[in-house]
Every structure is written in structure tokens, then in C-alpha cells.
N, C-alpha and C. Protein backbone atom coordinates (compact mmCIF):
# COMPACT_ATOMS: atom_id res chain seq x y z
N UNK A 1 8.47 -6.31 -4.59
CA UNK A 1 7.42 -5.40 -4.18
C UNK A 1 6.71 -5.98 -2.96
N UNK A 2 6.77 -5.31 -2.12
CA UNK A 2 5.93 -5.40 -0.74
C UNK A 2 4.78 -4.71 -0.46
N UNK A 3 3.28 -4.78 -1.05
CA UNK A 3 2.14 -4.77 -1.13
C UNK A 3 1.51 -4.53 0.69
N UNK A 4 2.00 -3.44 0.95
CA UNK A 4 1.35 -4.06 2.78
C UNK A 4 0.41 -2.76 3.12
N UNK A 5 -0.50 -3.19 3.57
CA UNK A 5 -2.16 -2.27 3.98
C UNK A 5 -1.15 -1.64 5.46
N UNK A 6 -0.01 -1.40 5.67
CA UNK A 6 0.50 -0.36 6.71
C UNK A 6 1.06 0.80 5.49
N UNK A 7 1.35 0.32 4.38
CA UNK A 7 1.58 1.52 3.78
C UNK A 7 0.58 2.18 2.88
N UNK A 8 -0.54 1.66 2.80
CA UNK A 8 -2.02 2.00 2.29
C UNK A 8 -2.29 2.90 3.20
N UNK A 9 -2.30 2.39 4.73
CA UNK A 9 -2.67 3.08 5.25
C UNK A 9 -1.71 4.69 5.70
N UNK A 10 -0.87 4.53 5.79
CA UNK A 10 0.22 5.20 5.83
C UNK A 10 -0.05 6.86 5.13
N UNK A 11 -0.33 6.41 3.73
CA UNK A 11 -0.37 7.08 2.72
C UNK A 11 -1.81 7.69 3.56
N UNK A 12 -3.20 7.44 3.24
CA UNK A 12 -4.23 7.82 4.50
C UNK A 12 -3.83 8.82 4.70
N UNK A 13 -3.09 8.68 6.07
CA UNK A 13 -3.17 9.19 7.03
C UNK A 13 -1.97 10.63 6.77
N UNK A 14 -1.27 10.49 5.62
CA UNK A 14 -0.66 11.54 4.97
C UNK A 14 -1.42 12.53 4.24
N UNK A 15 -2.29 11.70 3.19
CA UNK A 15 -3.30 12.87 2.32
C UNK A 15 -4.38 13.46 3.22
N UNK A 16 -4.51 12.78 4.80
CA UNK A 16 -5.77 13.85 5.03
C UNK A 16 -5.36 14.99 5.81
N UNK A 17 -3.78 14.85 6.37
CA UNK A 17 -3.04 15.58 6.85
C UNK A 17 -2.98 16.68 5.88
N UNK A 18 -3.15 16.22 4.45
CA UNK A 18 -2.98 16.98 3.25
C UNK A 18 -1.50 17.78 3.39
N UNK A 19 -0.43 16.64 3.12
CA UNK A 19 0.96 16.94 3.01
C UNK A 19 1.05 16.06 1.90
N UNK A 20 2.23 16.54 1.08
CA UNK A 20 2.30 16.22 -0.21
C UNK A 20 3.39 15.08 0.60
N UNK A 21 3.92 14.21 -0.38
CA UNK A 21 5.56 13.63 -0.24
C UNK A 21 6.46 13.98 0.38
N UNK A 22 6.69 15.11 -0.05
CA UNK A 22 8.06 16.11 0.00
C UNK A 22 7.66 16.69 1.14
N UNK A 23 6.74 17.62 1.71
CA UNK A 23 5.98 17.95 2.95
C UNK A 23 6.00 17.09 4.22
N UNK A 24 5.91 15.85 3.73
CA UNK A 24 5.96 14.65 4.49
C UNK A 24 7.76 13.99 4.85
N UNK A 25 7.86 13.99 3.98
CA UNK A 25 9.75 13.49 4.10
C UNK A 25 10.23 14.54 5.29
N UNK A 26 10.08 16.04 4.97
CA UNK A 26 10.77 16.88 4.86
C UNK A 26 10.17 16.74 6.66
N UNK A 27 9.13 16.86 7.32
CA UNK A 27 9.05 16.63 8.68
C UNK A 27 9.44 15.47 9.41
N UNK A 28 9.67 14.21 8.93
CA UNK A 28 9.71 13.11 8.95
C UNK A 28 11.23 12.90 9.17
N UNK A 29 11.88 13.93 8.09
CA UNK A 29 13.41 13.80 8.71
C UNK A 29 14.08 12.69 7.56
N UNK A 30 12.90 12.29 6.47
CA UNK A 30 13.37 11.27 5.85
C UNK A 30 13.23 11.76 4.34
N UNK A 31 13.86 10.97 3.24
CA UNK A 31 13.74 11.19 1.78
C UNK A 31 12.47 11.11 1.42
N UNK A 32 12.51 12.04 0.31
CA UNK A 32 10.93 11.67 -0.37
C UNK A 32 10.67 10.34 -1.20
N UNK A 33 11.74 10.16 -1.72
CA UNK A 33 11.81 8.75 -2.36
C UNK A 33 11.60 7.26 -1.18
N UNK A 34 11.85 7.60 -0.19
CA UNK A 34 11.80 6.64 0.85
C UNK A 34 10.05 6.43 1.37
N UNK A 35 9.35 8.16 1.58
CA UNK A 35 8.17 7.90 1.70
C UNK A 35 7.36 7.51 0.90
N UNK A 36 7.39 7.55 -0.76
CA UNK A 36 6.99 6.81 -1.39
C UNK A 36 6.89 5.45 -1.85
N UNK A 37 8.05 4.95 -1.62
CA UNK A 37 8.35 3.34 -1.77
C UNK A 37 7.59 2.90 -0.58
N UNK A 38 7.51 3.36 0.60
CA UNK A 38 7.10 2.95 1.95
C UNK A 38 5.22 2.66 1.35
N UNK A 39 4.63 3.72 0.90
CA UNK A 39 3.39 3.99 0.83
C UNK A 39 2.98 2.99 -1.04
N UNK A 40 4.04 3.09 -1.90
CA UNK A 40 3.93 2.37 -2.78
C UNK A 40 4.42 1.00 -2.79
N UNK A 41 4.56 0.13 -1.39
CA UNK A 41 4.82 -1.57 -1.97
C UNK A 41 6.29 -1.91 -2.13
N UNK A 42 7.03 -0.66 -2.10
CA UNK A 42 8.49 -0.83 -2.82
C UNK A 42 9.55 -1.30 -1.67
N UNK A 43 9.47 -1.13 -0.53
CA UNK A 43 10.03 -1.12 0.45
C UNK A 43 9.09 -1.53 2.02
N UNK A 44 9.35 -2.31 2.48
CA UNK A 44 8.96 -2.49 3.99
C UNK A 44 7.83 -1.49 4.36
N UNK A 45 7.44 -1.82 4.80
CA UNK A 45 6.57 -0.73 6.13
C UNK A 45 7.45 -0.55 7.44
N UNK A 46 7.68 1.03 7.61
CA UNK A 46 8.23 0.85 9.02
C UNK A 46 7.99 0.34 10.14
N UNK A 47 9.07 -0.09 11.29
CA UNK A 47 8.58 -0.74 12.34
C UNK A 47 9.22 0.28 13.36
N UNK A 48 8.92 -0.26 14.11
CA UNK A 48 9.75 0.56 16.04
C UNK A 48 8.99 1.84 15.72
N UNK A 49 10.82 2.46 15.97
CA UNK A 49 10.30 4.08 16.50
C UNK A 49 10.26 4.52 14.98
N UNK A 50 10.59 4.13 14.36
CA UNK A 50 10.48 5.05 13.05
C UNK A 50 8.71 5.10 12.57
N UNK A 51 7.89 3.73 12.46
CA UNK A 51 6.33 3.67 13.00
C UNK A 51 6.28 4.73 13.44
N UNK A 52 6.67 4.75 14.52
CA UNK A 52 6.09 5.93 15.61
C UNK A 52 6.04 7.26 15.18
N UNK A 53 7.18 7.77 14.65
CA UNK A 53 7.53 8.71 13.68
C UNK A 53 6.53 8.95 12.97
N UNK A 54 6.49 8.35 11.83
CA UNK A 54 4.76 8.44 11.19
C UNK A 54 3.86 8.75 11.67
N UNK A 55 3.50 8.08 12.62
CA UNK A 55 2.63 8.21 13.14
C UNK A 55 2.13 9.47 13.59
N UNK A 56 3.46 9.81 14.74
CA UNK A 56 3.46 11.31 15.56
C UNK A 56 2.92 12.32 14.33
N UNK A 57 3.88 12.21 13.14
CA UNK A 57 3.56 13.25 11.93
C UNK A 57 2.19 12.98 11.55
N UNK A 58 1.86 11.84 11.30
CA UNK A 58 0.69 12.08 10.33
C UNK A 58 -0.59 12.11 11.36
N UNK A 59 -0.15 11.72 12.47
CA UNK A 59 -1.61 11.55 13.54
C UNK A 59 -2.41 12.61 13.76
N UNK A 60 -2.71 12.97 14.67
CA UNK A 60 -2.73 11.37 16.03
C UNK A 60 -3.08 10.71 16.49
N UNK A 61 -2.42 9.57 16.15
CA UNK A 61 -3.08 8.51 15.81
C UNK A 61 -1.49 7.57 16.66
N UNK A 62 -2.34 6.58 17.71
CA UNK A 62 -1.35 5.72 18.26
C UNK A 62 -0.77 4.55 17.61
N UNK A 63 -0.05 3.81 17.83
CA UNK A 63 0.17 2.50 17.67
C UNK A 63 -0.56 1.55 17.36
N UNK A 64 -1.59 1.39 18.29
CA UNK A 64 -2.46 0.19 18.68
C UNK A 64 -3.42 0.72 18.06
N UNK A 65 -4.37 1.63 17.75
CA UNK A 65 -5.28 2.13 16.79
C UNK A 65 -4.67 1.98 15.31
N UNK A 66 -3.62 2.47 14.83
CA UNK A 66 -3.18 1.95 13.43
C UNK A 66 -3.18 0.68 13.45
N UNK A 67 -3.04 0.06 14.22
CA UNK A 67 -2.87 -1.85 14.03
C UNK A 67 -3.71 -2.70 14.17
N UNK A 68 -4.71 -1.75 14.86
CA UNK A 68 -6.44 -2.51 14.34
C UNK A 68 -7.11 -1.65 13.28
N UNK A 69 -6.57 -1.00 12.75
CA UNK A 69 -7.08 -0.32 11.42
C UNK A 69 -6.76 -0.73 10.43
N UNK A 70 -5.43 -1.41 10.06
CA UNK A 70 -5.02 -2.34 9.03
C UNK A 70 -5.66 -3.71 9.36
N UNK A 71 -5.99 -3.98 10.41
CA UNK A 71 -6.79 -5.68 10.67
C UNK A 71 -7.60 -5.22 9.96
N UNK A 72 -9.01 -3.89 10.01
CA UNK A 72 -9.75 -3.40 9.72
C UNK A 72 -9.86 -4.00 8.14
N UNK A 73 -8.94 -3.28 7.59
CA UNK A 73 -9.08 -2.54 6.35
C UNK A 73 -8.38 -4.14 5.80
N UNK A 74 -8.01 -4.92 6.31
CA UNK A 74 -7.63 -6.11 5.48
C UNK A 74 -8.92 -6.95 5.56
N UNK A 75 -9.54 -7.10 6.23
CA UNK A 75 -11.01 -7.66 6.41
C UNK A 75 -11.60 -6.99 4.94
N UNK A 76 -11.75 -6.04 4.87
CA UNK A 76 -12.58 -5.14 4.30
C UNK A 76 -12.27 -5.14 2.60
N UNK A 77 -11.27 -5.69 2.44
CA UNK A 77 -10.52 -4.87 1.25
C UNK A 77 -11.07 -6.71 0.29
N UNK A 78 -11.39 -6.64 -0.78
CA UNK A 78 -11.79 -7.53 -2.44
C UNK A 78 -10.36 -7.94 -2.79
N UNK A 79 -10.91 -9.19 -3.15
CA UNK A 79 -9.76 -9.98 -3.86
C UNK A 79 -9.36 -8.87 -5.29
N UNK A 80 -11.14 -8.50 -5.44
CA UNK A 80 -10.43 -7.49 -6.82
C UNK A 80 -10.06 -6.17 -6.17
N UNK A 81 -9.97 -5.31 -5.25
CA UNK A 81 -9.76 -4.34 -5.36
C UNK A 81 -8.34 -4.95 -4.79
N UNK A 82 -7.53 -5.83 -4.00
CA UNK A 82 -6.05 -6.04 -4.10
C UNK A 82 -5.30 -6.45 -5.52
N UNK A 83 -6.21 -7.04 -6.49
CA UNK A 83 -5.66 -7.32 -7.55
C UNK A 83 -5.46 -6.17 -8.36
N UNK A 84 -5.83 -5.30 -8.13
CA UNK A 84 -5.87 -4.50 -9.40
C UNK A 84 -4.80 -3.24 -8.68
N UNK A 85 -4.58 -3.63 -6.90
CA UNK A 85 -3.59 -2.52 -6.45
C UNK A 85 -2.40 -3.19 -7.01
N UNK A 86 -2.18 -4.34 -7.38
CA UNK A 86 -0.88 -5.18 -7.64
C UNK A 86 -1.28 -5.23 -9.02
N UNK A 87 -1.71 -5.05 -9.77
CA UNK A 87 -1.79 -5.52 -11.25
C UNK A 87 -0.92 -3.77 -12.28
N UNK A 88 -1.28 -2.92 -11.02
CA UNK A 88 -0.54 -1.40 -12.03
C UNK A 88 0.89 -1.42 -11.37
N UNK A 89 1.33 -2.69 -10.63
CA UNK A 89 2.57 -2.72 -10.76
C UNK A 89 3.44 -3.62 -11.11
N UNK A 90 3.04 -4.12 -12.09
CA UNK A 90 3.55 -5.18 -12.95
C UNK A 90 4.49 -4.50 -14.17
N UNK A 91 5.58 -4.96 -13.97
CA UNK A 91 6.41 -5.08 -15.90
C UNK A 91 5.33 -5.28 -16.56
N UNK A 92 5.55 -4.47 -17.89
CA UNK A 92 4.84 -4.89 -18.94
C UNK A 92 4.74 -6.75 -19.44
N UNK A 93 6.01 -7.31 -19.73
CA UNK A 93 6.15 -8.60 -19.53
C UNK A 93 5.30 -9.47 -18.35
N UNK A 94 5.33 -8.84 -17.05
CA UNK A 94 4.57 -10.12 -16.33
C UNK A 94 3.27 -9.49 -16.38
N UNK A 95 2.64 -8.36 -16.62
CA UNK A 95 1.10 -8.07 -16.99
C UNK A 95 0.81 -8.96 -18.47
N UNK A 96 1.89 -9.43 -19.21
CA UNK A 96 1.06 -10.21 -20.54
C UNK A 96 0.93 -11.61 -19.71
N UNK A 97 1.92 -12.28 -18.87
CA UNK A 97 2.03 -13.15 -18.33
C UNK A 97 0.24 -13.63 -17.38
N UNK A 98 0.14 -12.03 -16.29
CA UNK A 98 -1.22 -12.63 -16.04
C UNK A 98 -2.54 -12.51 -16.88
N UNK A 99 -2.49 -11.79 -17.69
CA UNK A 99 -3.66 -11.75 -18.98
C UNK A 99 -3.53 -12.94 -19.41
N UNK A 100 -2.45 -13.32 -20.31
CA UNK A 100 -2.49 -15.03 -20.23
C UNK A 100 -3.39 -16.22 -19.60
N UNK A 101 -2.61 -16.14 -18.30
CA UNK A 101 -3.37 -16.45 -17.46
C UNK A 101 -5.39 -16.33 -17.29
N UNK A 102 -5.33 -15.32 -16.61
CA UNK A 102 -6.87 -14.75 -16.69
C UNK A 102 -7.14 -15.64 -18.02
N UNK A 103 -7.05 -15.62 -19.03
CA UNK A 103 -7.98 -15.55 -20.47
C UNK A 103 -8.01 -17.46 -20.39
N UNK A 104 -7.13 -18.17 -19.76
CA UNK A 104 -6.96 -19.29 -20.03
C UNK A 104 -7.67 -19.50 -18.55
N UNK A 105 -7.79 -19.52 -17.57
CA UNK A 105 -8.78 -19.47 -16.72
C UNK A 105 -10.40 -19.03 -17.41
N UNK A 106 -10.86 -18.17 -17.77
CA UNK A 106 -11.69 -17.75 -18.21
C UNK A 106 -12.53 -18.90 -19.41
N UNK A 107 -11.49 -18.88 -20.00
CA UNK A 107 -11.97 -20.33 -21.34
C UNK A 107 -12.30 -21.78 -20.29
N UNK A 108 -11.31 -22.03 -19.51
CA UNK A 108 -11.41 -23.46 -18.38
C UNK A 108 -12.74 -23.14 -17.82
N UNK A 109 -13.35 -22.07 -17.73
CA UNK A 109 -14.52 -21.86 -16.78
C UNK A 109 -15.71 -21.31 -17.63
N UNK A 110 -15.78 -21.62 -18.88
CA UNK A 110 -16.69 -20.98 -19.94
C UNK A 110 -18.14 -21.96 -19.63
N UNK A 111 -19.43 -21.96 -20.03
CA UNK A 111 -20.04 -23.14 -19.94
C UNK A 111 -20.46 -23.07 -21.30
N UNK A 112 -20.70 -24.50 -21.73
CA UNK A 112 -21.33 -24.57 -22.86
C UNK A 112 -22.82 -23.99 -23.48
């Protein structure tokens, strides 16, 4: 899973366009399953012209403005509000793994 604030943003700049997935693929020239993995972590963020692509669709909005908008929004963004974008995509197995965790952190840091 590839967690990247270009496909946070991505997604953005799709819902205010207010195009669904499929709305979005379907101008884009690409699968709907592709724009979702892109916008869900699952797959890369595009680069080159395919970027651009996006862009053109969901804009308009340039290059260099999306790429100080993710500087933006990575500044901006909580250790907890990234944890919890990565924590609803966990296997059931590695979500017991970081509860684990957490609870044994939590006890190490209790005070008397």
C-alpha cells in the first residue's frame, strides 16, 4: 500500500468536480478500478503526462499548483489523522498486531 497525499489529493479534486469513479475513469480514458487504487494507497500516484491527465480532467488546476498543495497539505495533516488514514487499511491480523502494540506502549507510558 502506497499511502501518498497526491492521491488524497487527487481524489479532492475529483469529488468537487463531483464525478463519481466511473465518471472519472470513463473521461480519463482509464479503469475505474485503476482510479481508485490511485486515490486509495493501492497503487502509485501518477507521474508525467498521465499527472497531467488528471489534472486537465479534474482541474484546472496546473502542475506546479498541485505540487505545492500536497507540500501544503503534508505540513498540515496529524500524526493522528495519517494514522487512522492507514489504520482502515490494515488486515484484520496486522490491526490486532498494532492494538498490541498501542496497549503495550500505553502501559510503558502509564504513571503511577
Amino acid at each position: 500500500m502506497i499511502l501518498s497525499t497526491e492521491g488524497l489529493m487527487l481524489r479532492e479534486y475529483r469529488i468537487r468536480r463531483k464525478l463519481s469513479v466511473r465518471e472519472a475513469a470513463k473521461e480519463l480514458g482509464l479503469s475505474p478500478s485503476y482510479v481508485s487504487h490511485v486515490e486509495n494507497g493501492r497503487t502509485a500516484a501518477p507521474r508525467g503526462e498521465r499527472l497531467l491527465t488528471f489534472l486537465r480532467v479534474y482541474g484546472p488546476v496546473g502542475e506546479k499548483q498541485f505540487r505545492q498543495r500536497c507540500r501544503d497539505y503534508k505540513k498540515k495533516e496529524s500524526n493522528l489523522d495519517r494514522l487512522s488514514k492507514l489504520i482502515v487499511k490494515l488486515k484484520e491480523e496486522d490491526l490486532r498486531a498494532v492494538l498490541v502494540t498501542c496497549e503495550r506502549l500505553l502501559k510503558g507510558s502509564a504513571h503511577p
